[in-house]
Protein backbone atom coordinates (compact mmCIF):
# COMPACT_ATOMS: atom_id res chain seq x y z
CA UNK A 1 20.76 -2.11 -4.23
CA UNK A 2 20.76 1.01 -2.68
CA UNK A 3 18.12 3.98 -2.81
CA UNK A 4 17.45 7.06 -0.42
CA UNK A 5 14.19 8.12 1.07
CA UNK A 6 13.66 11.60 1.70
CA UNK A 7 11.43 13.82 3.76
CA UNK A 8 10.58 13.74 7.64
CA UNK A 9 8.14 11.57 7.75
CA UNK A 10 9.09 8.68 4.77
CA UNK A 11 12.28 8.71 7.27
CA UNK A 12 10.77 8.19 10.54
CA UNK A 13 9.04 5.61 8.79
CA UNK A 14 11.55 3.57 7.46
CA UNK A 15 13.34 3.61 10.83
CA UNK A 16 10.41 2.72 12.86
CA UNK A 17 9.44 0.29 10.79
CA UNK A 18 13.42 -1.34 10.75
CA UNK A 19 12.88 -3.83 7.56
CA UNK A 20 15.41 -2.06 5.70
CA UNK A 21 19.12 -1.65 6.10
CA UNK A 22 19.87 1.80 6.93
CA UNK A 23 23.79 3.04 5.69
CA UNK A 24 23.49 6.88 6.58
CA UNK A 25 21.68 9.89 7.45
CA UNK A 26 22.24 13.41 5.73
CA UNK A 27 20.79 16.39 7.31
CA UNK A 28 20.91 19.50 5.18
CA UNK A 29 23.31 22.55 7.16
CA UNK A 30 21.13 24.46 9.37
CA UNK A 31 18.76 21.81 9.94
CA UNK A 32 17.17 22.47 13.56
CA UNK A 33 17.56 19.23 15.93
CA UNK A 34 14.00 19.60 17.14
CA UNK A 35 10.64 18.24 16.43
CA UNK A 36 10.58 14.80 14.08
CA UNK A 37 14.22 15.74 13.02
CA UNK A 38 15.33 14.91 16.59
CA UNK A 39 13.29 12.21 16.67
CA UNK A 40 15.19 11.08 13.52
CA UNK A 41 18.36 11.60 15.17
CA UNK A 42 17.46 9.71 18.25
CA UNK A 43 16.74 6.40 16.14
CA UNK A 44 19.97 6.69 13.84
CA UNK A 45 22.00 7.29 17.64
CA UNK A 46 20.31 4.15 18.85
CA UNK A 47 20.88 2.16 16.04
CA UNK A 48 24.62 3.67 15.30
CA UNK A 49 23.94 5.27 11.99
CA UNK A 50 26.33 7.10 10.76
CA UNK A 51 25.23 10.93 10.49
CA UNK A 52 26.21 13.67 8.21
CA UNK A 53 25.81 16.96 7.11
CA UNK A 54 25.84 18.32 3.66
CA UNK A 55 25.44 21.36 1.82
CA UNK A 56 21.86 22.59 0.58
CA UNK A 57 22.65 21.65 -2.83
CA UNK A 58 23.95 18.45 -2.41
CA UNK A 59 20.92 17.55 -0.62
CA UNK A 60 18.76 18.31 -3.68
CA UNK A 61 20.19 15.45 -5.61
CA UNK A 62 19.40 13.33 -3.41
CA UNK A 63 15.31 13.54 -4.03
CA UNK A 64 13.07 16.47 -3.73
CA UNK A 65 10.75 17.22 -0.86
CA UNK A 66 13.61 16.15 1.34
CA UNK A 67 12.76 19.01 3.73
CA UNK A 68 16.59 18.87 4.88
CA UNK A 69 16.71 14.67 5.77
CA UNK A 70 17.81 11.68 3.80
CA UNK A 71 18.30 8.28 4.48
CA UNK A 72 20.63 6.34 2.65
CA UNK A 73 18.92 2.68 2.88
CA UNK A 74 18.51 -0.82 0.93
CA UNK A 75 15.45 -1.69 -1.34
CA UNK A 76 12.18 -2.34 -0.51
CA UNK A 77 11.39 -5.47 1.14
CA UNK A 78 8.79 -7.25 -0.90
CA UNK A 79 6.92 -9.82 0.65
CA UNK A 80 4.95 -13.15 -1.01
CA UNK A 81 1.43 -13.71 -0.98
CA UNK A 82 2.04 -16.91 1.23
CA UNK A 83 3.68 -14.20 3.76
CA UNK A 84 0.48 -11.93 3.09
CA UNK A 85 -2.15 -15.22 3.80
CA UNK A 86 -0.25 -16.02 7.23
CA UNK A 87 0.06 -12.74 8.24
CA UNK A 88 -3.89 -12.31 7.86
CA UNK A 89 -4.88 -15.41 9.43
CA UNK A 90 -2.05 -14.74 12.45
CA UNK A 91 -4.68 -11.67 12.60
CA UNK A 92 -7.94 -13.94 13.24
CA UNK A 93 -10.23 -11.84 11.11
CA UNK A 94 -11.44 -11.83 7.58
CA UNK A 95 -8.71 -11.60 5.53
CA UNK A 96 -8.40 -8.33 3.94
CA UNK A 97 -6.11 -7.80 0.79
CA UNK A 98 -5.63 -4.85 -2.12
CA UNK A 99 -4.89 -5.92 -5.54
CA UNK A 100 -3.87 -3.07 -7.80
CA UNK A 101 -3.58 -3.62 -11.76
CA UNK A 102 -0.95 -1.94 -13.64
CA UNK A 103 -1.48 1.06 -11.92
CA UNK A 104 1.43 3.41 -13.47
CA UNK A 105 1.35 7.03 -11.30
CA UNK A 106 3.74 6.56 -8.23
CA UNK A 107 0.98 9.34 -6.24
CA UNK A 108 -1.82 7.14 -6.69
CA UNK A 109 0.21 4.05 -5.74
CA UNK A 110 1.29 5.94 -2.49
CA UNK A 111 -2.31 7.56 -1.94
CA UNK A 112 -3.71 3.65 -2.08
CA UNK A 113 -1.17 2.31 0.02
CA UNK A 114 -1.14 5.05 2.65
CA UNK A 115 -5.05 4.44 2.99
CA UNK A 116 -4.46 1.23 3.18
CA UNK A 117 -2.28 0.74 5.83
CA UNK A 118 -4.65 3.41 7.57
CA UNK A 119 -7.45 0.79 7.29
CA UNK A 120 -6.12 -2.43 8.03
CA UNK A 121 -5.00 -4.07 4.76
CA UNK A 122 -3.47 -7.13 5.69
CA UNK A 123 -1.32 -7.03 2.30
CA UNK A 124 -1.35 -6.02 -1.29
CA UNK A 125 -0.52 -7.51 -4.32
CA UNK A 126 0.97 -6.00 -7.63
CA UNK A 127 1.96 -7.49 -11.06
CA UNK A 128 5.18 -8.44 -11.44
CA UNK A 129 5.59 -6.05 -14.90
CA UNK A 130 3.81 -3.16 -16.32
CA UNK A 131 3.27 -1.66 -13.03
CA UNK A 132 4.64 1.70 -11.07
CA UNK A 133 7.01 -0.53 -7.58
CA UNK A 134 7.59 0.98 -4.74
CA UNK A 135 10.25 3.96 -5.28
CA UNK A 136 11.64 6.33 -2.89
CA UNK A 137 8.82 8.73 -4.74
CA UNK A 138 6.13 6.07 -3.96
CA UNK A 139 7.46 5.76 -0.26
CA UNK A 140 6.88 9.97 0.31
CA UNK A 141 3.23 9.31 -1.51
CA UNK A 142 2.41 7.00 1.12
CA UNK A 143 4.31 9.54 3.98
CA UNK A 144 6.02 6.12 4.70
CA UNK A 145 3.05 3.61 4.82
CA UNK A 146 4.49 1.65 2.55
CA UNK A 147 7.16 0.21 5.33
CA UNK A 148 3.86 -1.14 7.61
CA UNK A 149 2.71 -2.75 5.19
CA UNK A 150 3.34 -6.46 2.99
CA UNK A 151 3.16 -5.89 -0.38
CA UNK A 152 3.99 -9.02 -3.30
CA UNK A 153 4.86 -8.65 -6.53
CA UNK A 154 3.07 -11.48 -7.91
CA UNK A 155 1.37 -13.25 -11.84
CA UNK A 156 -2.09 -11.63 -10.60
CA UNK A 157 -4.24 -14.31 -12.43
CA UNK A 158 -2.82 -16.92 -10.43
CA UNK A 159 -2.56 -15.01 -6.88
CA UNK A 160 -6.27 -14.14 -7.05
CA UNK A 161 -6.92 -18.33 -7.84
CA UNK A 162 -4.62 -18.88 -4.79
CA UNK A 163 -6.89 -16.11 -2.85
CA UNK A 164 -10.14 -18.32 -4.01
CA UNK A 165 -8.74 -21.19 -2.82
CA UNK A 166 -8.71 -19.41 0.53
CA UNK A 167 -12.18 -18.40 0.54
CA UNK A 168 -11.51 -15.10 -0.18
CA UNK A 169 -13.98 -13.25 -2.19
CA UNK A 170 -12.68 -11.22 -5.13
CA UNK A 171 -14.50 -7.87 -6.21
CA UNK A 172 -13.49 -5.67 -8.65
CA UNK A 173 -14.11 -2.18 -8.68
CA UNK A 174 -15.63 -0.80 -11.84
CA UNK A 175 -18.15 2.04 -12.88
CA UNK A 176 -20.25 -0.05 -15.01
CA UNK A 177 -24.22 -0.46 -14.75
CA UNK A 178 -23.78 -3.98 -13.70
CA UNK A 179 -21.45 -3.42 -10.91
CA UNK A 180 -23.00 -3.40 -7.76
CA UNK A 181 -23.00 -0.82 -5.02
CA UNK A 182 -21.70 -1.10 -1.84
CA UNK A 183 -25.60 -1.54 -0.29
CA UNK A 184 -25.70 -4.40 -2.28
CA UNK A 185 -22.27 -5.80 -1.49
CA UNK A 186 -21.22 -8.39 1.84
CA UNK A 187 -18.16 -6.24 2.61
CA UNK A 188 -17.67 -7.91 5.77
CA UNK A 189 -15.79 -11.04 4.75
CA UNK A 190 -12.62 -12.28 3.42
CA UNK A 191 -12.25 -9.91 0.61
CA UNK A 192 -9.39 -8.64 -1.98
CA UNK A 193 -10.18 -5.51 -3.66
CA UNK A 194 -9.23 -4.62 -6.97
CA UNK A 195 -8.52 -1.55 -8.28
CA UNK A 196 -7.76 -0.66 -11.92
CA UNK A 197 -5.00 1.78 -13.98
CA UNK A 198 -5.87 5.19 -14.41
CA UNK A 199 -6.34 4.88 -17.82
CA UNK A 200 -7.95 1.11 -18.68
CA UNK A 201 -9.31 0.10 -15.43
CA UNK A 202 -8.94 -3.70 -15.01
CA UNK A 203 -6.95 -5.81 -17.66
CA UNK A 204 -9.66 -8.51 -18.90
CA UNK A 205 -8.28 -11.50 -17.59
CA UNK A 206 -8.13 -10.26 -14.22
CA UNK A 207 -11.84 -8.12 -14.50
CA UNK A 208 -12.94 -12.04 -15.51
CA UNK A 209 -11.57 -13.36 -12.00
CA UNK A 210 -13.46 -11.60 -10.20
CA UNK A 211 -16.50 -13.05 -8.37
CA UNK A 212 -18.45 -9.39 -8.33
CA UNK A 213 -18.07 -5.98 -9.57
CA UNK A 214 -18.59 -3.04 -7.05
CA UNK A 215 -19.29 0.83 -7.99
CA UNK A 216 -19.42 3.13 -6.19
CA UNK A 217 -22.70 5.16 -6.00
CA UNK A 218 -22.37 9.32 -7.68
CA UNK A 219 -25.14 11.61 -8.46
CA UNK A 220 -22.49 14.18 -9.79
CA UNK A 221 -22.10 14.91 -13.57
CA UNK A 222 -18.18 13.39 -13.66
CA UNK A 223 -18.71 10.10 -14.35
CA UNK A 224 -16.03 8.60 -12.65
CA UNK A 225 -13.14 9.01 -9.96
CA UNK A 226 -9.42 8.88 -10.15
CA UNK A 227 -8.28 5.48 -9.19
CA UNK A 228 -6.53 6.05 -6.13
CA UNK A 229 -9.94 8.23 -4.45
CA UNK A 230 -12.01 5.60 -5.82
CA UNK A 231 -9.74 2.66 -4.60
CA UNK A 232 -9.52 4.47 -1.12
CA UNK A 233 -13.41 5.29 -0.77
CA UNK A 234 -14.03 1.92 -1.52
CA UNK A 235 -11.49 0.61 0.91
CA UNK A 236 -13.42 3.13 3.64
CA UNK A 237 -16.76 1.60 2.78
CA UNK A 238 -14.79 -1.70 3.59
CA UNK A 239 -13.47 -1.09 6.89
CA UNK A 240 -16.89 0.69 8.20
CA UNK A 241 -19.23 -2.96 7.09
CA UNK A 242 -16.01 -4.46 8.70
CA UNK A 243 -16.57 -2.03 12.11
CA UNK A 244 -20.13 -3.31 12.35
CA UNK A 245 -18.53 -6.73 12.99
CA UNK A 246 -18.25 -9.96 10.84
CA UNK A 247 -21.53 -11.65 11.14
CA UNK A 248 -20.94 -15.24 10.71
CA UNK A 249 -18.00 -15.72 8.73
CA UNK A 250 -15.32 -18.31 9.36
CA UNK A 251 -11.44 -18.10 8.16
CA UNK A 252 -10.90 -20.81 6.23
CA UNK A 253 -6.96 -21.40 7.60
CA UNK A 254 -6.48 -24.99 6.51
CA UNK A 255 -4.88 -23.98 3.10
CA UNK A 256 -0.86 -24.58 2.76
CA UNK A 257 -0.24 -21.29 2.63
């Protein structure tokens, strides 16, 4: 399967982060060789990509935003959850890991995954159905995030019994009275966060996994967030308890993961 990416920085990213196969690059006519661009150009020369040069036009079908580049590449590498586990335990601290439920708008996917590859994430996991994947439009959401990071395509119920097995505490973001805030929250330890659709928040079988529920504190009169600010403030309040330092935890490594 092929797909292109488009825009500066999705490109850049792809090629930096060299877990796709590149084919091509097209540059739009009159496309200045300077800046990012040339940076572009420099990583398709090293790597012997074939580069071309097409009309306007012919540009615009291959994705808009392209902002004069396209990459011509194969699909998105997913990952597995045992690659996701490793990975965070290669790291030697608390495992960190974003679930996201049947999320369905490819900007709030890319938002999400472009904060969390900002923060650390060691991985995130989506369902394997129902679900916005990572397109070429989720790819220029995340300004080409996506390609640092692991993500799984995985039967969520079971990936979040496998994370339990691992010690990893599950919390569930929700704007209910019994959720608790982050005060009142260890955010410090091994942790997956989930986060919700837009329209139905958690499924129930996966809400029911969870070990706590976390909201996040307002004194506004909306009376809640869209899904990707309120996955990425959340994932912010994560990283700063995680900046203090992990006070006593352990990784618990000895799983077959």
């Amino acid at each position: 399967m092929r797909e292109w990416i488009v825009g500066r920085n999705p490109v850049y990213e792809v090629l930096q982060a060299r877990r796709r196969q590149p084919f091509r690059l097209c540059l739009a006519a009159g496309t200045q060789e300077k800046g990012r661009v040339q940076e572009i150009i420099k990583l398709c020369r090293q790597r012997k990509i074939a580069i071309e040069t097409l009309a306007r036009q012919q540009m615009d079908a291959l994705g808009e935003g392209h902002s004069g580049v396209a990459l011509e590449v194969s699909g998105y590498p997913y990952s597995t959850i045992q690659d996701i586990l490793a990975f965070a335990y290669q790291r030697k601290a608390p495992p960190l890991i974003l679930i996201l439920d049947t999320l369905q708008d490819p900007q709030n996917l890319g938002t999400l995954l472009r904060t969390a590859e900002s923060v650390g994430v060691d991985g995130v996991l989506i369902p394997l159905r129902q679900t916005v994947t990572v397109t070429p439009a989720v790819v220029a959401a995340s300004s080409g995030a996506s390609e640092h990071l692991l993500i799984a395509q995985v039967n969520l119920a079971q990936a979040i019994q496998k994370l339990k097995e691992s010690g990893i505490w599950v919390v569930g973001l929700e704007s209910t009275n019994e959720a608790l805030t982050p005060a009142e929250i260890r955010l410090d330890g091994p942790l997956a966060l989930v986060v919700g659709s837009e329209g139905q928040g958690m499924r129930s079988l996966v809400r029911d996994s969870c070990d706590m529920l976390l909201r996040l504190p307002m004194v506004g009169k909306v009376g809640s967030l869209n899904a990707a600010v309120a996955g990425s403030i959340a994932l912010y309040f994560t990283w700063q308890a995680r900046a203090r330092g992990a006070r006593g935890f352990t990784i618990d490594d000895s799983s077959d993961s």
